[in-house]
N, C-alpha and C. Protein backbone atom coordinates (compact mmCIF):
# COMPACT_ATOMS: atom_id res chain seq x y z
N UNK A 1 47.75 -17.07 -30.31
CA UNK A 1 47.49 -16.61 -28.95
C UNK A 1 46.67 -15.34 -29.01
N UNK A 2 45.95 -15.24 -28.37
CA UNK A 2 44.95 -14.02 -28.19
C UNK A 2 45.77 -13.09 -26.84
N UNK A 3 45.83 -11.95 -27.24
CA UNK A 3 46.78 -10.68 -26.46
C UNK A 3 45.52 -10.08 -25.95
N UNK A 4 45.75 -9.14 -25.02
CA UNK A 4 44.75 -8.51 -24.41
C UNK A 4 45.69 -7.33 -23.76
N UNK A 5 45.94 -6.26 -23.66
CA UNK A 5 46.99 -5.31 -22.98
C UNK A 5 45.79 -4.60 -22.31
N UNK A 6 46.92 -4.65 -21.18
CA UNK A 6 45.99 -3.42 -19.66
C UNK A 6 47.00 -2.83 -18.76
N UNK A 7 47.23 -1.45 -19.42
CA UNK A 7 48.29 -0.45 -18.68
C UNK A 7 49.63 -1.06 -18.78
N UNK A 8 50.26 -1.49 -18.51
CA UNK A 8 51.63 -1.85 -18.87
C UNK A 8 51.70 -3.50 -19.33
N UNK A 9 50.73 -4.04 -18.95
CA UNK A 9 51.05 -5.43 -19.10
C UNK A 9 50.21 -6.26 -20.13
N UNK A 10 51.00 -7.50 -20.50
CA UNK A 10 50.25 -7.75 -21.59
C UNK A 10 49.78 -9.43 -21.12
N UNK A 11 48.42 -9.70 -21.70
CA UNK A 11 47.92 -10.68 -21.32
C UNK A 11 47.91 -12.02 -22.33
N UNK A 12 48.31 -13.08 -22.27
CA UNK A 12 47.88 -14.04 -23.61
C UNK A 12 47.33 -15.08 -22.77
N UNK A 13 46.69 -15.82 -24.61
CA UNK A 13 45.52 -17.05 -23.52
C UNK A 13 45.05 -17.56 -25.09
N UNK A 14 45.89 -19.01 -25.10
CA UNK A 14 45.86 -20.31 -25.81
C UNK A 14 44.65 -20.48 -26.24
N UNK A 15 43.97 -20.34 -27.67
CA UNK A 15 42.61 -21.23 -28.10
C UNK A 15 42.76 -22.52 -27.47
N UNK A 16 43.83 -23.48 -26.69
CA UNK A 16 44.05 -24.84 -26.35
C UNK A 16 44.99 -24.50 -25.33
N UNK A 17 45.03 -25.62 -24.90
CA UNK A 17 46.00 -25.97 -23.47
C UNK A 17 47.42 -26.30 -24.14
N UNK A 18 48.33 -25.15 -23.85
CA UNK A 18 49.64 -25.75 -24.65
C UNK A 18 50.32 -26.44 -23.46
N UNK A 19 50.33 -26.44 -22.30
CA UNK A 19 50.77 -26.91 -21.16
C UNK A 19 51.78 -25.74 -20.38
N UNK A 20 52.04 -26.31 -19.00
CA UNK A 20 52.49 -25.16 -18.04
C UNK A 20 53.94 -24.44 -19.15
N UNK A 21 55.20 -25.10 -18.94
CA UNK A 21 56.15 -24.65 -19.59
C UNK A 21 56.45 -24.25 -21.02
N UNK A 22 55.57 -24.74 -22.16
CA UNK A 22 55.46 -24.37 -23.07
C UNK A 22 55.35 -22.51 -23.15
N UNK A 23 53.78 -22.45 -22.25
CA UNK A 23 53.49 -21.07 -21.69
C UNK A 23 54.10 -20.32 -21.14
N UNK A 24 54.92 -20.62 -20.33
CA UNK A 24 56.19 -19.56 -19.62
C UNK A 24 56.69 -19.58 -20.63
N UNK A 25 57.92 -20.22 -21.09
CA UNK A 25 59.03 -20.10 -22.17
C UNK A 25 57.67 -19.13 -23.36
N UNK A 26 56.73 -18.87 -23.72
CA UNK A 26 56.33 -18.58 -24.27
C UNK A 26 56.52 -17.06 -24.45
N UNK A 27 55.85 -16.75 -22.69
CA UNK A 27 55.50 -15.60 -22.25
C UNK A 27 57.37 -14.93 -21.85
N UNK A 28 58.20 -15.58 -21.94
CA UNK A 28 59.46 -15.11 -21.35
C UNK A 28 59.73 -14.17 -23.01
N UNK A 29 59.86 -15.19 -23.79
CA UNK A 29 60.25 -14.56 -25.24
C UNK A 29 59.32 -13.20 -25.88
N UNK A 30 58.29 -13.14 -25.10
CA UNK A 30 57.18 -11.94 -25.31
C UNK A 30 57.97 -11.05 -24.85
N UNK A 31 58.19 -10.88 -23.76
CA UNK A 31 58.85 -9.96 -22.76
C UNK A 31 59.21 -8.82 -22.88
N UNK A 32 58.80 -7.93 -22.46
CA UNK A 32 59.93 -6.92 -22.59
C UNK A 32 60.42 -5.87 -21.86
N UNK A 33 60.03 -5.87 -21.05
CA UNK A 33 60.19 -4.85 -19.64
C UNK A 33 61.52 -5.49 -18.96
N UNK A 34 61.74 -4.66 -17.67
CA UNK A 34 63.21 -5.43 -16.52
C UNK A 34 62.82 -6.52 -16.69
N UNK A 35 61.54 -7.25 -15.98
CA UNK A 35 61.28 -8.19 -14.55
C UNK A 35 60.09 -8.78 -15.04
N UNK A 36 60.06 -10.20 -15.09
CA UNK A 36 59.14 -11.23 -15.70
C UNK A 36 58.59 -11.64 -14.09
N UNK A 37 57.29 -11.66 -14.60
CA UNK A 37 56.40 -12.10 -13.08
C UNK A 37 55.67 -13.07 -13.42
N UNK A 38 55.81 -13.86 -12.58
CA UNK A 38 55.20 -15.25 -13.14
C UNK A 38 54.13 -15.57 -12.34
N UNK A 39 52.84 -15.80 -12.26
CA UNK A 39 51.72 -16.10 -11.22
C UNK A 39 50.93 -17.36 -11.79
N UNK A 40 51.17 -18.25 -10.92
CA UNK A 40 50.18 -19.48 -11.12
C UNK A 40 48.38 -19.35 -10.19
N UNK A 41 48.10 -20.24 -10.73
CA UNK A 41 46.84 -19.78 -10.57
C UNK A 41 46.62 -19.68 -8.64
N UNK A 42 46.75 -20.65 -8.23
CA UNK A 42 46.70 -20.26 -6.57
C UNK A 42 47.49 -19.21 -5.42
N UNK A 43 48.27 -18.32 -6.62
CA UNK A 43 48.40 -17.31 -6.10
C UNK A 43 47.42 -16.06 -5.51
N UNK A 44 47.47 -15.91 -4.76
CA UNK A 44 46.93 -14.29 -4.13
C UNK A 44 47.21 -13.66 -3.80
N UNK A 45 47.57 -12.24 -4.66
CA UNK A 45 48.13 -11.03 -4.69
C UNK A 45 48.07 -10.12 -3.41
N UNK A 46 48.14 -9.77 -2.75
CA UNK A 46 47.30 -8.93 -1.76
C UNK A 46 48.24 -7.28 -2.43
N UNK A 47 48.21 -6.33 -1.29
CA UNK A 47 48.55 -4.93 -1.72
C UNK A 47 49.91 -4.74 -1.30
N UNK A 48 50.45 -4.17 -2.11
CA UNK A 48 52.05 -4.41 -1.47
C UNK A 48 53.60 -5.75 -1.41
N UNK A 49 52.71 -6.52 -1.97
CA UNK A 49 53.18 -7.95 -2.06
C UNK A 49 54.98 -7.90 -3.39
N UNK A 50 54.38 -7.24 -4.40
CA UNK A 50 55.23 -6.81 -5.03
C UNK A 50 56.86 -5.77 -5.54
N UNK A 51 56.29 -4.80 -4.08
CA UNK A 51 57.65 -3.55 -4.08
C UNK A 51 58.84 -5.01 -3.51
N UNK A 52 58.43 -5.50 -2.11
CA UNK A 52 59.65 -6.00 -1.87
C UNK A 52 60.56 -7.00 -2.62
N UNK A 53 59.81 -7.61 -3.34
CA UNK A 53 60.30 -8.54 -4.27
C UNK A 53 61.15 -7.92 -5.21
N UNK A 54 61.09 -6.48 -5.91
CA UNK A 54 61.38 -5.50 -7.14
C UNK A 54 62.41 -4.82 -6.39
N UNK A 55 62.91 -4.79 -4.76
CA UNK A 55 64.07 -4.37 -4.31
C UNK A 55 64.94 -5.21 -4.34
N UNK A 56 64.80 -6.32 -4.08
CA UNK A 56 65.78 -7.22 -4.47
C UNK A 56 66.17 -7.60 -5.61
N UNK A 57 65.18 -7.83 -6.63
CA UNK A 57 65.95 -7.44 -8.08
C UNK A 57 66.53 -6.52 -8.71
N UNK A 58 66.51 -4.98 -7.79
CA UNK A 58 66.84 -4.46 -8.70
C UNK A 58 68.54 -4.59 -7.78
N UNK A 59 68.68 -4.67 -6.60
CA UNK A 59 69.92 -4.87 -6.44
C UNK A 59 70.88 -5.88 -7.08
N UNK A 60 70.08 -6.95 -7.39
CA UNK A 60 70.79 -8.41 -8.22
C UNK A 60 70.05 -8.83 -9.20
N UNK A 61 70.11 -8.36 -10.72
CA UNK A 61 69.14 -8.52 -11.79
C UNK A 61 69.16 -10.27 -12.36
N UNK A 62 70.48 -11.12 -11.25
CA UNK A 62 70.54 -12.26 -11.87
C UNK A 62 69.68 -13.05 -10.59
N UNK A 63 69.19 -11.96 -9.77
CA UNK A 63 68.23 -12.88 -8.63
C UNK A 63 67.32 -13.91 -9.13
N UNK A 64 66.88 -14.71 -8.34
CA UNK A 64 65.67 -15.58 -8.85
C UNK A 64 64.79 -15.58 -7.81
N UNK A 65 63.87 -14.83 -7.59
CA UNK A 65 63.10 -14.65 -6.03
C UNK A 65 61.23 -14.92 -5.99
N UNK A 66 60.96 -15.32 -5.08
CA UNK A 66 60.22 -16.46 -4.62
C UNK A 66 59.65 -15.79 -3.83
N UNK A 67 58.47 -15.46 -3.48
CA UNK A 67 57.67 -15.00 -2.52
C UNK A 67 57.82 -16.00 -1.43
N UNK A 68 57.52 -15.97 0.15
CA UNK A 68 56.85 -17.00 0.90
C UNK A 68 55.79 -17.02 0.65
N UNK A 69 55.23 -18.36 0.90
CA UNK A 69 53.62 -18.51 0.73
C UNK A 69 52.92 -19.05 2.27
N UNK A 70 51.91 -18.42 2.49
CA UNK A 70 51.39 -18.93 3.76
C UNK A 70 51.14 -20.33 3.42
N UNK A 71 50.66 -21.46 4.58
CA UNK A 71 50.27 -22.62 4.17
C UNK A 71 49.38 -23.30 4.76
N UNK A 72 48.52 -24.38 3.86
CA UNK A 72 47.63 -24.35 3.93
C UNK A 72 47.60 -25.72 4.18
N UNK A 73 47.09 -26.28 5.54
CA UNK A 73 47.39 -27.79 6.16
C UNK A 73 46.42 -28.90 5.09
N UNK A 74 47.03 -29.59 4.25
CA UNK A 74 46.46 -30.21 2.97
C UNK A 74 45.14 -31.08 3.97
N UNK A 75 44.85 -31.89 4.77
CA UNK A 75 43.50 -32.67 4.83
C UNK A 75 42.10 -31.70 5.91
N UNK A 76 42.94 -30.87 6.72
CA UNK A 76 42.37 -30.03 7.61
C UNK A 76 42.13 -28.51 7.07
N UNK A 77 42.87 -28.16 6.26
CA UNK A 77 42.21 -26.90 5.03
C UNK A 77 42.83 -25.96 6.34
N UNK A 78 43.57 -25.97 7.58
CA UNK A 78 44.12 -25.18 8.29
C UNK A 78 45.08 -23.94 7.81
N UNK A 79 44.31 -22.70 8.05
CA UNK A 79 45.54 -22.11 7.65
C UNK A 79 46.72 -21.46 8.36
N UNK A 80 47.81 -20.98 7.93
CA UNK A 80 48.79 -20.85 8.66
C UNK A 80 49.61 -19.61 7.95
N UNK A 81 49.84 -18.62 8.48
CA UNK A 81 50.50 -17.40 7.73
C UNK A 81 52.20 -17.77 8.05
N UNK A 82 52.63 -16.91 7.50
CA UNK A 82 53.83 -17.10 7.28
C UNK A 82 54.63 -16.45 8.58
N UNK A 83 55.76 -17.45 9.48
CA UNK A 83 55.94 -17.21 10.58
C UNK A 83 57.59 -17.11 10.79
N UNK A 84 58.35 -17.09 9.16
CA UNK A 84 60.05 -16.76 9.68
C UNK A 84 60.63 -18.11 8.72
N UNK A 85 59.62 -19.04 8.30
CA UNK A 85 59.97 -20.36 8.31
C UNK A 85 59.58 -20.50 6.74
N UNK A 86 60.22 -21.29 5.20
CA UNK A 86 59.35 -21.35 4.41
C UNK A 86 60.29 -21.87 3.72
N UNK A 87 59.72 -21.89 2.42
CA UNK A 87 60.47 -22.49 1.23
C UNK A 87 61.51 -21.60 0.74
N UNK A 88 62.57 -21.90 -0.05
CA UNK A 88 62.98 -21.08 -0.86
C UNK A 88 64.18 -21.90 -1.90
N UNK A 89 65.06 -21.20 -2.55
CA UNK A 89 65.55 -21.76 -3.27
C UNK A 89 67.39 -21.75 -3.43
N UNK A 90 67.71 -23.55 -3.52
CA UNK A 90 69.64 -23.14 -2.96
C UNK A 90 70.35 -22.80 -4.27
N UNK A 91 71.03 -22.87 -4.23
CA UNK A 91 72.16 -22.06 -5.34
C UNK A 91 71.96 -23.43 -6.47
N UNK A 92 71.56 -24.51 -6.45
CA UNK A 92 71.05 -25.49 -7.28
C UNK A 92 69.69 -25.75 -7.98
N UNK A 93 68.96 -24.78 -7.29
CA UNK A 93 67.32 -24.85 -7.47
C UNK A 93 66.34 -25.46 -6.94
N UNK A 94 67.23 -25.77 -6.21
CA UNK A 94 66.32 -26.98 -5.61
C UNK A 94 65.17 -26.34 -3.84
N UNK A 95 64.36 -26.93 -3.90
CA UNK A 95 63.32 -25.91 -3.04
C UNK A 95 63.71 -26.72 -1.50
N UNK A 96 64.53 -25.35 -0.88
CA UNK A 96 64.41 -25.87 0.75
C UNK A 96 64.13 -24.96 1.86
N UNK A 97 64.24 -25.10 2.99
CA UNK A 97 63.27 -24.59 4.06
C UNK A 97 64.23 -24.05 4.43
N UNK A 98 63.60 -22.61 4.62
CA UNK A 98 64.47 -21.36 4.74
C UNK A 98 64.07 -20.73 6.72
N UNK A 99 65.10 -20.53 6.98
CA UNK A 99 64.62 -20.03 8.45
C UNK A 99 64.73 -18.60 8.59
N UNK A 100 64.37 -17.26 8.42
CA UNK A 100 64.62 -16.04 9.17
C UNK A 100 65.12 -15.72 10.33
C-alpha cells in the first residue's frame, strides 16, 4: 500500500483494487487515533459536517453514527436536502427511516 500523511491523517491507496471491505478492515487495523472516519466516494464534506458527529462519540465511544444524507431522486437527478426524515441505523444494523 502506498501511505501518503497530511497533518494528522494518513492516506493509503492499493497498486490494485483489493475491494470495498478488504480496505476498511484494512484501514481499521492502521488506526490509531479515538475515531475511524470512513468516507465513500459520493460523499461531500461541506464545513462543519464533522464536530456534530465527534459529540456524540465522544459521549458513547461504542456509538456507530451515520451522517444524514440529502437525496437525490434516482431518474429525475432531483435534489432534496435533508428535512427531519432519513436513514439510520436499529440496534441490529439494519438501515431504517428515522423521523426527528
Amino acid at each position: 500500500a502506498v501511505v501518503s500523511t497530511q497533518s494528522r491523517s494518513r492516506y493509503f491507496r492499493f497498486e490494485t483494487n483489493r475491494g470495498l471491505i478488504y480496505s476498511r478492515v484494512f484501514a481499521a487495523k492502521k488506526a490509531r487515533g479515538d475515531t475511524l472516519l470512513v468516507l465513500d466516494s459520493h460523499v461531500e464534506m461541506k464545513k462543519g459536517f464533522l464536530e456534530p458527529l465527534l459529540q456524540i462519540s465522544d459521549r458513547n465511544y461504542r456509538a456507530i453514527i451515520a451522517p444524514v444524507f440529502d437525496f437525490i431522486e434516482t431518474f429525475k437527478m432531483i435534489h432534496w436536502n435533508y428535512d427531519g426524515h432519513g436513514l439510520g441505523y436499529d440496534a441490529y444494523l439494519n438501515w431504517v427511516w428515522v423521523v426527528n
